[in-house]
Protein backbone atom coordinates (compact mmCIF):
# COMPACT_ATOMS: atom_id res chain seq x y z
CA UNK A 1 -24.73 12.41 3.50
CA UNK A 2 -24.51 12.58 7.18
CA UNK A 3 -24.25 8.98 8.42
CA UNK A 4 -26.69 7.65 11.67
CA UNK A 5 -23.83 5.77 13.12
CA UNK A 6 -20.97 5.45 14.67
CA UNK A 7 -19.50 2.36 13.54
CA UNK A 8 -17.72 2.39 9.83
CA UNK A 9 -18.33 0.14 6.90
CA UNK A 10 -15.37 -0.92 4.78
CA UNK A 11 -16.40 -2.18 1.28
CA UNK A 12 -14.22 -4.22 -1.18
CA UNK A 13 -14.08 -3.28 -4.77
CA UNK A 14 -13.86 -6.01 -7.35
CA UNK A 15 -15.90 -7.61 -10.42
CA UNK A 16 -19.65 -7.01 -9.08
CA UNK A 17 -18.46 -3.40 -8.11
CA UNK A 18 -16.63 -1.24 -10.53
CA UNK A 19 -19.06 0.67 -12.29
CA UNK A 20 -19.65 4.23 -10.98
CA UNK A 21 -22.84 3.66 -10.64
CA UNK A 22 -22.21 0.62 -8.51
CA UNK A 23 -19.35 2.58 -6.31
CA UNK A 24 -22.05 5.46 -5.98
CA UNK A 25 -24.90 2.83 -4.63
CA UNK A 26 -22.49 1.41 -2.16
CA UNK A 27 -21.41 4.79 -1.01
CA UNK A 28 -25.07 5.72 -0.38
CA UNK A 29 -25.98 2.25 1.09
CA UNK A 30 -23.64 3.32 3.67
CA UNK A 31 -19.90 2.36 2.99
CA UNK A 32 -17.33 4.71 3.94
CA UNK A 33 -14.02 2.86 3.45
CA UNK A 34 -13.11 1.03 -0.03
CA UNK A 35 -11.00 -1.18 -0.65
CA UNK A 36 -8.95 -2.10 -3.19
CA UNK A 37 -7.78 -5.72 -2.92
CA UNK A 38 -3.79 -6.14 -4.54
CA UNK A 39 -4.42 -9.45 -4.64
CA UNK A 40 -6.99 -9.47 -8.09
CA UNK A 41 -6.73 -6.91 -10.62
CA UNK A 42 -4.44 -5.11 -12.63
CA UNK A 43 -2.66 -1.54 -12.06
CA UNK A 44 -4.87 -0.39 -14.54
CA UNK A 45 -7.89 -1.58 -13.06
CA UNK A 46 -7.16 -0.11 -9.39
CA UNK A 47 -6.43 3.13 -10.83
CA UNK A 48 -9.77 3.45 -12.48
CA UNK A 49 -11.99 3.00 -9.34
CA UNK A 50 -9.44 5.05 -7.46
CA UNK A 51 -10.52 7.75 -9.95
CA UNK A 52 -14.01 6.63 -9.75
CA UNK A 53 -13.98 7.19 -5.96
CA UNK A 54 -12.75 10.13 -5.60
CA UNK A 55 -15.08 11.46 -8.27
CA UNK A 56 -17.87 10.89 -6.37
CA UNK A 57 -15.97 12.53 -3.51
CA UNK A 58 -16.27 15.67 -5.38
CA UNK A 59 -19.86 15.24 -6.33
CA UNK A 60 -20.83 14.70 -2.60
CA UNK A 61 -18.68 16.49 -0.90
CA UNK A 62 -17.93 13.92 1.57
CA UNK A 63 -14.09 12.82 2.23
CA UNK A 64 -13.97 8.78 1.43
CA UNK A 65 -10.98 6.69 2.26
CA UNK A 66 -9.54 4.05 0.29
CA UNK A 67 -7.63 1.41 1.63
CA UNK A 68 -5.13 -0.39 -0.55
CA UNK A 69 -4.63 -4.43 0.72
CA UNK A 70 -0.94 -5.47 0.22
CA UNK A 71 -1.39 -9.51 -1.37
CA UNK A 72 1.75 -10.73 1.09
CA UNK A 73 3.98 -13.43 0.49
CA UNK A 74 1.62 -16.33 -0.97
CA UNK A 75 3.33 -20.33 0.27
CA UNK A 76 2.16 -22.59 -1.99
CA UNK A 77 2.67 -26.58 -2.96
CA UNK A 78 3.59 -27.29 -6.63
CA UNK A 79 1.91 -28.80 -9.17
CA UNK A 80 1.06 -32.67 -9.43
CA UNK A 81 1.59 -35.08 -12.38
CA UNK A 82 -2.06 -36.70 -12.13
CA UNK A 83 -4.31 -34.67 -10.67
CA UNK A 84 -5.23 -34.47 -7.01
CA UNK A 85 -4.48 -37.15 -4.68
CA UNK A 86 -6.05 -37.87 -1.23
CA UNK A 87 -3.93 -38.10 1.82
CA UNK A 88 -5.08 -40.65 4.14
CA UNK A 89 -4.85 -39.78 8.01
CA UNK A 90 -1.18 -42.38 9.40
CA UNK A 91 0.36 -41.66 5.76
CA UNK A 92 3.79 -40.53 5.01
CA UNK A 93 4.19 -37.44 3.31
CA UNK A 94 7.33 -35.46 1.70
CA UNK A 95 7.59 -31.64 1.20
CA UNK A 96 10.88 -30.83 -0.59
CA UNK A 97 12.29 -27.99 -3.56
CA UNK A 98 12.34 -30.72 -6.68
CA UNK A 99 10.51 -29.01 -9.32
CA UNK A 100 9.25 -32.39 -10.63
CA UNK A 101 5.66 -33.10 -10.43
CA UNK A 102 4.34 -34.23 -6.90
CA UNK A 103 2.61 -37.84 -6.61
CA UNK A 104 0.66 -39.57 -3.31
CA UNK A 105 4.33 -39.74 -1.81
CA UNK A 106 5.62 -35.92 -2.35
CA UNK A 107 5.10 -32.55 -3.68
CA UNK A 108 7.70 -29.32 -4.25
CA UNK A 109 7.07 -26.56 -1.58
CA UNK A 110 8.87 -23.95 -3.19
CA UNK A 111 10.16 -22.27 -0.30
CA UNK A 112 13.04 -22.72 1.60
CA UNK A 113 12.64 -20.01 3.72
CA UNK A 114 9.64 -22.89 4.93
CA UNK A 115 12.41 -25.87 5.63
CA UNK A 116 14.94 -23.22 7.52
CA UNK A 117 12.41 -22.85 10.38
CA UNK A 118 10.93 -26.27 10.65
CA UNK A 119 11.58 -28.45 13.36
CA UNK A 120 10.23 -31.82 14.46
CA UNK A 121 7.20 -31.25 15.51
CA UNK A 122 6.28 -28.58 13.79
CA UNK A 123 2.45 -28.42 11.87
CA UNK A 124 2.03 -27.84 8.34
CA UNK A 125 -1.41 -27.05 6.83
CA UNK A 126 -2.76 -27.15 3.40
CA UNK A 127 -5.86 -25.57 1.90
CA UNK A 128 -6.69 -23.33 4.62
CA UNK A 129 -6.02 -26.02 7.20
CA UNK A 130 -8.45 -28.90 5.67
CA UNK A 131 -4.91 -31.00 5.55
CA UNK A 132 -3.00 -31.24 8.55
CA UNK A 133 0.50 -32.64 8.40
CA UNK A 134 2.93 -33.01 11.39
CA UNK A 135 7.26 -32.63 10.60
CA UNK A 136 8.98 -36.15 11.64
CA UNK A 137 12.14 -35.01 10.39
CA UNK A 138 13.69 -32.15 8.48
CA UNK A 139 16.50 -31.06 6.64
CA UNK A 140 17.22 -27.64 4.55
CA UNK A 141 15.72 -28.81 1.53
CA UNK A 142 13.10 -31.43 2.66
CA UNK A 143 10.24 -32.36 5.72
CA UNK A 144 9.54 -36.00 6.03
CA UNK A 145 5.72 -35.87 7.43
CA UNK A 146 2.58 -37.66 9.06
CA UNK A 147 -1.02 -36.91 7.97
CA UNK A 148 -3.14 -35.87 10.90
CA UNK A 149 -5.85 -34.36 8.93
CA UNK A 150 -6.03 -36.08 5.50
CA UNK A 151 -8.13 -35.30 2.61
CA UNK A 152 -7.82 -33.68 -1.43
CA UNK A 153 -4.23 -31.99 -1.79
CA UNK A 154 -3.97 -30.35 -5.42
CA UNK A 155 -1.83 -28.44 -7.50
CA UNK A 156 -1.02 -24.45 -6.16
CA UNK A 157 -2.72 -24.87 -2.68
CA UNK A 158 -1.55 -22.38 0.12
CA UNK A 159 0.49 -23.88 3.06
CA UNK A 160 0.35 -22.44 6.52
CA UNK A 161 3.09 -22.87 8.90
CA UNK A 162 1.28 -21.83 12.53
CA UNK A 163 3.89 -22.58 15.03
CA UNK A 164 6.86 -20.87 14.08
CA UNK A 165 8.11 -17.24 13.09
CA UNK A 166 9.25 -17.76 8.80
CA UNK A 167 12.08 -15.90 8.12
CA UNK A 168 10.16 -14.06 5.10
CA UNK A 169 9.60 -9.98 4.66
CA UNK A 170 5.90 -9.62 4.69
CA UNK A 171 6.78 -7.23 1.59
CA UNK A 172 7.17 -9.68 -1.59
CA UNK A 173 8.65 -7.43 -4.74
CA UNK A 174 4.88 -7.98 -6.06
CA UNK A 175 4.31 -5.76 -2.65
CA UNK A 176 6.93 -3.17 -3.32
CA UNK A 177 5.59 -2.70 -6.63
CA UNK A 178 1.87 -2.34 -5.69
CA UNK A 179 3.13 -0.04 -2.59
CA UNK A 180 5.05 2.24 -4.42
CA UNK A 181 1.50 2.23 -7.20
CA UNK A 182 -0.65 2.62 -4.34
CA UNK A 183 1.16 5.39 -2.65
CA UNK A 184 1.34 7.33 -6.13
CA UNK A 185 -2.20 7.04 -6.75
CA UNK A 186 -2.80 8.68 -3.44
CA UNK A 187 -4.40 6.20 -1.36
CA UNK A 188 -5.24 7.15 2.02
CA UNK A 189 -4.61 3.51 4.23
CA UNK A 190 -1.85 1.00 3.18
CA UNK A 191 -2.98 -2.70 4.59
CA UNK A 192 -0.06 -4.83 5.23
CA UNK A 193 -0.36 -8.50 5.20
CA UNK A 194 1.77 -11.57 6.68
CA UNK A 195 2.73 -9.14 9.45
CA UNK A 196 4.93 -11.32 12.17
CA UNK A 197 7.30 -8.71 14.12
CA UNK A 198 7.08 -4.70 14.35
CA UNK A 199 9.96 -4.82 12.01
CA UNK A 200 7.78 -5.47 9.12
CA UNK A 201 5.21 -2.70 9.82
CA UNK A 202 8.21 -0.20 10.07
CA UNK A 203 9.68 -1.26 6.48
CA UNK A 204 6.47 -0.45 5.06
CA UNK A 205 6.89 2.72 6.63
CA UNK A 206 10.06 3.76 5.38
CA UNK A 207 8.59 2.49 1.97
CA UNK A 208 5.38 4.76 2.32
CA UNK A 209 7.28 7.59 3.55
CA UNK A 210 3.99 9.35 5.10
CA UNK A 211 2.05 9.37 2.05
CA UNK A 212 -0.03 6.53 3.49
CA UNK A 213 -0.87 5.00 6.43
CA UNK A 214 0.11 1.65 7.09
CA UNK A 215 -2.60 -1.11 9.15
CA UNK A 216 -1.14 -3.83 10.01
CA UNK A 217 -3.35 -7.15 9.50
CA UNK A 218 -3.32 -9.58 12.39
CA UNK A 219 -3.60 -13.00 10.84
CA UNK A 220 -0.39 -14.95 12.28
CA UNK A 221 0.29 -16.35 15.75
CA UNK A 222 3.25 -14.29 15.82
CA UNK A 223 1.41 -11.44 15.01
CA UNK A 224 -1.04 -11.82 18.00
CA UNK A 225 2.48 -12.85 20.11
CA UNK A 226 3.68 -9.56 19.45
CA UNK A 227 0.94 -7.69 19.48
CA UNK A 228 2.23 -4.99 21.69
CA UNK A 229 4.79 -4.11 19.66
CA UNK A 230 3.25 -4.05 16.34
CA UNK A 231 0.24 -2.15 17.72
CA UNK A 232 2.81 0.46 18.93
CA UNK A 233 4.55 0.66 15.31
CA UNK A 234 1.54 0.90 13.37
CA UNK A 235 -1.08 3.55 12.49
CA UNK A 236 -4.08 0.99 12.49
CA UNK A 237 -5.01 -2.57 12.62
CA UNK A 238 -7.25 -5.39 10.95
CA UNK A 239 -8.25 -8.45 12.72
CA UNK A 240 -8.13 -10.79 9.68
CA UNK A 241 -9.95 -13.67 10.98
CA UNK A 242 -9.34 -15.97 7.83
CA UNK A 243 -5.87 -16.99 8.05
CA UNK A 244 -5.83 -16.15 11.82
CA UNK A 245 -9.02 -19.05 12.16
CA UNK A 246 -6.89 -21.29 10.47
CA UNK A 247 -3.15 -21.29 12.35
CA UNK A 248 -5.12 -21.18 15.91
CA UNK A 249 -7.97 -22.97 17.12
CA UNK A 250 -11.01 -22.01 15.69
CA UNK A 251 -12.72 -21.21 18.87
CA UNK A 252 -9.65 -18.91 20.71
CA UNK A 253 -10.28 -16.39 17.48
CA UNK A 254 -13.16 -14.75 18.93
CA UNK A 255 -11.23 -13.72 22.76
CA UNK A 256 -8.54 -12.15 20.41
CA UNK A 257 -10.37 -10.36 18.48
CA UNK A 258 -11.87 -8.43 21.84
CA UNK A 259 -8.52 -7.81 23.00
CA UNK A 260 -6.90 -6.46 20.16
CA UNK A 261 -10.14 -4.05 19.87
CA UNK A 262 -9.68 -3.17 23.11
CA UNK A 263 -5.99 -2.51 22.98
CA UNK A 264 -6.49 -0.56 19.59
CA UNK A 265 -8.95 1.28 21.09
CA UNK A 266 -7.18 2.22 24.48
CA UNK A 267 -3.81 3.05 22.11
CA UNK A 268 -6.50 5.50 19.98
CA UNK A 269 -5.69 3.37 16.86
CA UNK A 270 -8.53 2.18 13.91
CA UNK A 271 -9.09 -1.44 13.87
CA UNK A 272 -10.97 -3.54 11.40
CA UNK A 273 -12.97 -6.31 12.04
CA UNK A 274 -12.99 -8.54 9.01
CA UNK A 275 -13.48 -11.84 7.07
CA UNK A 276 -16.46 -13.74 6.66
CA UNK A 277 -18.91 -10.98 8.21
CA UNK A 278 -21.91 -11.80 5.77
CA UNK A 279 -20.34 -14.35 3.74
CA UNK A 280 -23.97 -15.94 2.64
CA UNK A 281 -24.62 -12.96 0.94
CA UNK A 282 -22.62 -13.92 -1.33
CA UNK A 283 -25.32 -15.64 -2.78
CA UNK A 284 -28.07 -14.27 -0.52
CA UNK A 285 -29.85 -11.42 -0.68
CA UNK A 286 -30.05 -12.00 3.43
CA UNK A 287 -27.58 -12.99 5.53
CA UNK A 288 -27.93 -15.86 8.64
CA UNK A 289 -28.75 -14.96 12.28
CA UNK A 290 -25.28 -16.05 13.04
CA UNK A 291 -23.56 -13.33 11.05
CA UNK A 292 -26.23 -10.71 12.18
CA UNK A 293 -24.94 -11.10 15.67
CA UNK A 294 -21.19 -11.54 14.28
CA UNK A 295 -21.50 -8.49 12.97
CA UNK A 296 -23.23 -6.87 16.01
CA UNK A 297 -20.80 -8.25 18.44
CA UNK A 298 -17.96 -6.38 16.64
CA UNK A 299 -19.89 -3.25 17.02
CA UNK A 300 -20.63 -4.15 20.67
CA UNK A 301 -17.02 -4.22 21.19
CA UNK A 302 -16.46 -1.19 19.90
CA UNK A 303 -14.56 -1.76 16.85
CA UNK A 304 -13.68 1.61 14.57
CA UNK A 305 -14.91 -0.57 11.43
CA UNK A 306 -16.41 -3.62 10.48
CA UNK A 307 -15.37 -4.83 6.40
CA UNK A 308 -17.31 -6.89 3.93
CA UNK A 309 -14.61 -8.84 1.32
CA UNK A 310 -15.94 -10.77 -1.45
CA UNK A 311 -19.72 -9.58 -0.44
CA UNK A 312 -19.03 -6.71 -1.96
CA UNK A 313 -16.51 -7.56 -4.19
CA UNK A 314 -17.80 -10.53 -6.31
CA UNK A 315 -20.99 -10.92 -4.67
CA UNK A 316 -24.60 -10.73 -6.26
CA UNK A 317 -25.86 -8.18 -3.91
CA UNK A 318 -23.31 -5.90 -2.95
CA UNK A 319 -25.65 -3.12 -1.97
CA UNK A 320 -27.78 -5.30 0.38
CA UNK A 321 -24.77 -6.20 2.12
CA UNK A 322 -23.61 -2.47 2.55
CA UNK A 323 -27.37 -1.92 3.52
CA UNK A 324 -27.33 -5.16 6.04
CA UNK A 325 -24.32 -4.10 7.56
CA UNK A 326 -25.82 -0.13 8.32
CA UNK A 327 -28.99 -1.94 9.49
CA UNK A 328 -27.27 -4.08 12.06
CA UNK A 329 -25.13 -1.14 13.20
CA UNK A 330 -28.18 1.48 13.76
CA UNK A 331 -29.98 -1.11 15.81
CA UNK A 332 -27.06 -2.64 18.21
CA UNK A 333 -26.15 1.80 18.59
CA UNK A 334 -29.49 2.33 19.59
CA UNK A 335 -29.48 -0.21 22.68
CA UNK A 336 -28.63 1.01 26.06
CA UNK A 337 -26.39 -1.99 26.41
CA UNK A 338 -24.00 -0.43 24.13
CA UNK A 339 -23.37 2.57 25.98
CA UNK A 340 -23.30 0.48 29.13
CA UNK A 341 -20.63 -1.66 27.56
CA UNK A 342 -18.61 1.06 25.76
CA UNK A 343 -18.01 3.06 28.53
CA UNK A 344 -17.30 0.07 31.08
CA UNK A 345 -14.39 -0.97 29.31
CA UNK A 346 -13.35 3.31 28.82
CA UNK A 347 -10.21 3.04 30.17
CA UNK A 348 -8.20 6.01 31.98
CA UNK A 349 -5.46 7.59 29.38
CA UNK A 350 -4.31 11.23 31.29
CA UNK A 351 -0.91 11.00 30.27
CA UNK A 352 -0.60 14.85 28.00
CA UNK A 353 -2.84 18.02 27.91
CA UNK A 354 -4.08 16.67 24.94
CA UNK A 355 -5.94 13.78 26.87
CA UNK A 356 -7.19 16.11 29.32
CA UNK A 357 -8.78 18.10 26.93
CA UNK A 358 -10.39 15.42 24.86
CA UNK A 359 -11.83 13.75 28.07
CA UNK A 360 -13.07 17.01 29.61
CA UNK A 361 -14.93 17.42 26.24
CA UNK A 362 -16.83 14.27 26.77
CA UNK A 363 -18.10 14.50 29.93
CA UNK A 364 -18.78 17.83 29.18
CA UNK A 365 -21.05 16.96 26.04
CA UNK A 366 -22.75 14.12 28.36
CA UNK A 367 -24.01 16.26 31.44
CA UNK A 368 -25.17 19.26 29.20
CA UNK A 369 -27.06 19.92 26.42
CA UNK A 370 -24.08 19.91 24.04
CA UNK A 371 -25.29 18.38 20.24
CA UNK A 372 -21.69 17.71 19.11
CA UNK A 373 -17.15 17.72 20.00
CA UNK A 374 -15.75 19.62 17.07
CA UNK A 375 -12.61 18.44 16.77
CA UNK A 376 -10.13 20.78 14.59
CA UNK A 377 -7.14 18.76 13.91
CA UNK A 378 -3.62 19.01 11.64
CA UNK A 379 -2.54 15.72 11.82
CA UNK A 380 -5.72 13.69 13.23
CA UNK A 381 -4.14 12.60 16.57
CA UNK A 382 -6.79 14.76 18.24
CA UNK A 383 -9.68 13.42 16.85
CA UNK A 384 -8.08 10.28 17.02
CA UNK A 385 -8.19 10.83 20.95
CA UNK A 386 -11.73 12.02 20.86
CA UNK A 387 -13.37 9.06 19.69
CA UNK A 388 -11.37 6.53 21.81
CA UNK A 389 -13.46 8.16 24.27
CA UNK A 390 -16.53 7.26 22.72
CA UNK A 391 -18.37 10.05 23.37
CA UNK A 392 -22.41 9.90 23.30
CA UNK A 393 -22.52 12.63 20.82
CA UNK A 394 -21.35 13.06 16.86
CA UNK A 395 -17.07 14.50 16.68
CA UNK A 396 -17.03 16.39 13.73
CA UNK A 397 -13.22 16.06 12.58
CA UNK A 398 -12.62 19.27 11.22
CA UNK A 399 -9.27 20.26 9.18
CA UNK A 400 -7.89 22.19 6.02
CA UNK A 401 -5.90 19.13 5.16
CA UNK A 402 -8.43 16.81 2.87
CA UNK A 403 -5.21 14.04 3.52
CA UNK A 404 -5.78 13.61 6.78
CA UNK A 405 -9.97 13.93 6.79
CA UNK A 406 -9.90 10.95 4.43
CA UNK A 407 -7.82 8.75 6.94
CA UNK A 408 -10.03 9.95 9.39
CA UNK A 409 -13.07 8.41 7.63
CA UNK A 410 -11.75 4.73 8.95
CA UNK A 411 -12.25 6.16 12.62
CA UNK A 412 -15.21 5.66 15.05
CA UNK A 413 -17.99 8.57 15.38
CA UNK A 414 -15.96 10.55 12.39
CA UNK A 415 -17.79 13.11 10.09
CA UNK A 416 -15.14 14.68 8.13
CA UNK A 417 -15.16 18.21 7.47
CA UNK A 418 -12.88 20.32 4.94
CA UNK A 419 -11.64 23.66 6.58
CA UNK A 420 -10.44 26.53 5.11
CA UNK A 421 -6.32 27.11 6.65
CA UNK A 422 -7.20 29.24 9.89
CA UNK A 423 -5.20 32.06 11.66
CA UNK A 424 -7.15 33.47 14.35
CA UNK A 425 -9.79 30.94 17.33
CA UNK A 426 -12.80 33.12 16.20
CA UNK A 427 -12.54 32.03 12.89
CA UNK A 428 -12.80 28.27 13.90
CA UNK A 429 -15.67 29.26 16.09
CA UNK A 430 -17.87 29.90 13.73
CA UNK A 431 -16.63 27.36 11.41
CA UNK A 432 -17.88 24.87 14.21
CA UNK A 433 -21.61 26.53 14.49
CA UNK A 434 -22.08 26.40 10.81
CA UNK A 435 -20.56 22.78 10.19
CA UNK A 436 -22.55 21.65 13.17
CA UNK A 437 -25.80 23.89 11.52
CA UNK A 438 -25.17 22.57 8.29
CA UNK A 439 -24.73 18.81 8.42
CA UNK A 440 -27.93 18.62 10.64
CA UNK A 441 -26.21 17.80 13.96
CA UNK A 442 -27.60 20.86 15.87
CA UNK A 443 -29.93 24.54 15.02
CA UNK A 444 -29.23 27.62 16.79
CA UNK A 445 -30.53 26.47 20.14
CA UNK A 446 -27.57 24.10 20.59
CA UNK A 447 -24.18 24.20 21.73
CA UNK A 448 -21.20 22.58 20.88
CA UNK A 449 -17.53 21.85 22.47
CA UNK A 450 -14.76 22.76 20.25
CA UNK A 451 -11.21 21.53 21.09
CA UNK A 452 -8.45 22.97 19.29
CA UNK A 453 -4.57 24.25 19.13
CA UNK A 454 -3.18 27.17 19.15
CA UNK A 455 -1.08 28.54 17.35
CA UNK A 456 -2.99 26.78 14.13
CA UNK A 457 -1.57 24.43 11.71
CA UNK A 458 0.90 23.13 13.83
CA UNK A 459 0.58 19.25 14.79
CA UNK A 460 0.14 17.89 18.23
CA UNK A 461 -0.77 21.61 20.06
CA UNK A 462 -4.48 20.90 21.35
CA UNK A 463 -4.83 23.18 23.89
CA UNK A 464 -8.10 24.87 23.75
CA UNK A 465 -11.43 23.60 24.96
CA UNK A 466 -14.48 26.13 24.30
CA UNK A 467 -18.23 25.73 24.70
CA UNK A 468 -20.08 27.80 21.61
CA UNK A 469 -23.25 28.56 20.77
CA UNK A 470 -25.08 27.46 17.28
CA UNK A 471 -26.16 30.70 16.80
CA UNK A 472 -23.79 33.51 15.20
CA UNK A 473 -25.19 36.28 16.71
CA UNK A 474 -24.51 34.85 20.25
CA UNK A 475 -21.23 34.57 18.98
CA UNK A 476 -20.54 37.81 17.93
CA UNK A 477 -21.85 39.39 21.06
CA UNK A 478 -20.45 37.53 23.37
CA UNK A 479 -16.79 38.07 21.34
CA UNK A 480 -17.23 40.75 18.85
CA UNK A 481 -13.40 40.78 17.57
């Protein structure tokens, strides 16, 4: 199941893909991330492809990650007495919290969280930004507005508030509820929506209490504001381009998203590019040029992971998508350009022995005949370090702790191999040779580079580099003990 690329494919579970059969055709297609949207579905229905995955884990033998996707907060309008009505561009329009039934004239936005950080000024949008309403005046339980943007406003339709920082926890008690579900279940990556300061990421934290990592999804200008920070408090990151397209301008979406995957990248974090990556396919059984070279650009950036939402999820041709997406990946990994642009935007990060050693190992494997880094790792911060280099050759992330091999699977260049516990170098020695041997990365007449700690099983000691032959026998007579 060894995968031709570098690049990861994240695939959303839903209607079109909960039979085991299904889950087993996407795996094979290529996907090595699901995900299990908290948004749609029950408890109930989560835990059975949870069990479904990691079934197929054991019939493979091939770690798989799955990503849990917090729902957020949800703003929302209220419900109207007749129907939809259509806001004409100059008109006046009311936001306020009276539960009666909204007209042409007014509607119940049932948050006042919402009216506490207006100001004039300030931009509301409805329906993913099709309506665009400006704040005239403003009050703690009411915003008197103009209609920049008119068009259809209907009952239960999502608000966005671009401009300013709400004071809402991006953790709703729906979100505490499916956290503390999702953590019991034994997920491997927590997604956190509505993230706005590093103060949210950091409460999911404490929540998750290490048996989950947390990504943070960028899909607020406040998010992108702080960026630093919430990049630094985080274990991983999404660029959710759906709600993030909305509150900014269409067209600055695509400069952010290459420098958040370079920042991610030079902080040796995962990041996801997602939403809207094949979205035809939906329907299609191909995708248009445009989202071929969406797609490809990602890669060319150098994300960890690119996802696929309701392709996969509710689509007719989930499999095709999975397949599309491995297509596109193989071909933009086998141009030189990549390599030309990967390693132009490499930038210097000597700041431990750790870095020294992960660095040395890829220049190492690129000037000799080296057919793979074996990276043996406790907590994953090594291999983690490895592939921000982006090294020309496979990393095999290799580890006793199945935990941490299944994050893993979300990171660039990753093939995830179980371990028994270790006590003495040799024995990881020839662990490396056979993995390398076995998974089809190298015969005897290769080499690889092996970093490592010692003493073993303790997190954050890399301090071993070691060139070692394929073959056992060179091995053993070149260190007989």
């Amino acid at each position: 199941m060894r995968r031709h690329r570098n690049v990861k494919i994240v695939a959303t579970l839903g209607p079109a893909s909960s039979s085991k059969e299904m889950i087993r055709a996407l795996f094979e297609a290529g996907a090595d991330v699901f995900r299990l949207n908290m948004s749609h579905g029950s408890h109930d229905d989560h835990r059975e492809r949870h069990a479904t995955i990691r079934e197929i884990e054991a019939e493979t033998g091939r770690p798989i990650a799955i990503l849990a996707d917090l729902q957020g907060p949800k703003l929302r309008v209220g419900q109207f007495a007749d129907g939809p009505h259509d806001l004409e561009v100059g008109a006046d329009f009311r936001f306020d919290l009276e539960a009666t039934p909204g007209d042409a004239s007014r509607v119940q936005l049932p948050h006042p969280e919402i009216f506490a950080a207006l100001e004039k000024g300030s931009e509301l949008l409805v329906n993913d930004g099709k309506i665009r309403l400006t704040v005239n005046e403003c009050g703690a339980d009411f915003a008197n507005c103009t209609v920049t943007v008119g068009g259809a406003i209907s009952d239960r339709k999502g608000v966005n508030v671009p401009d300013v920082v709400l004071p809402l926890a991006a953790l709703s008690d729906k979100d505490r509820a499916d956290l503390e579900f999702a953590c019991e279940l034994g997920v491997d990556w927590l997604a956190l929506s509505f993230v706005q300061r590093p103060e949210d990421v950091e409460e999911a934290k404490q929540l998750a209490k290490g048996r989950a990592a947390v990504l943070s999804k960028i899909e607020k200008p406040a998010a992108v504001r702080a960026f630093a920070e919430i990049l630094k408090a985080s274990d991983g990151i999404m660029v959710a381009r759906g709600d993030l397209g909305v509150e900014l301008p269409v067209h600055s979406v695509p400069p952010i998203q290459k420098r958040l995957v370079r920042a991610c990248r030079a902080a040796a974090k995962p990041v996801i590019v997602a939403t809207q990556m094949l979205e035809s396919m939906i329907d299609s059984p191909m995708p248009t040029r445009a989202e071929v070279s969406d797609v490809a650009n990602a890669i060319y950036e150098g994300t960890d992971a690119v996802m696929l939402s309701a392709e996969s999820a509710a689509g007719s041709f989930p499999v095709e998508a999975v397949t599309t997406m491995d297509n596109v990946a193989r071909s933009v990994e086998a141009d030189a350009n990549y390599r030309a642009i990967l390693e132009a935007s490499r930038s210097a990060n000597l700041h431990s022995v750790a870095d020294a050693i992960v660095t040395a190992a890829r220049e190492i494997a690129e000037t000799t005949d080296i057919a793979a880094i074996c990276a043996f790792t406790q907590s994953g911060t090594t291999v983690s370090l490895v592939a921000r280099e982006r090294p020309r050759v496979p990393i095999l992330a290799m580890s006793p702790v199945v935990t941490v091999l299944r994050r893993m699977c979300l990171t660039w260049g990753t093939h995830c191999v179980l371990t028994p516990r270790l006590s003495r170098f040799k024995e990881a020695v020839v662990i490396s040779a056979r993995a390398a041997r076995d998974f089809g990365f190298a015969d005897e007449t290769r080499q690889v580079v092996l970093t490592a700690g010692v003493p073993f099983n303790v997190p954050g000691t890399t301090n071993i580099l070691r060139i070692t032959p394929c073959d056992e026998r060179l091995i053993y007579a070149s260190d007989p003990e």
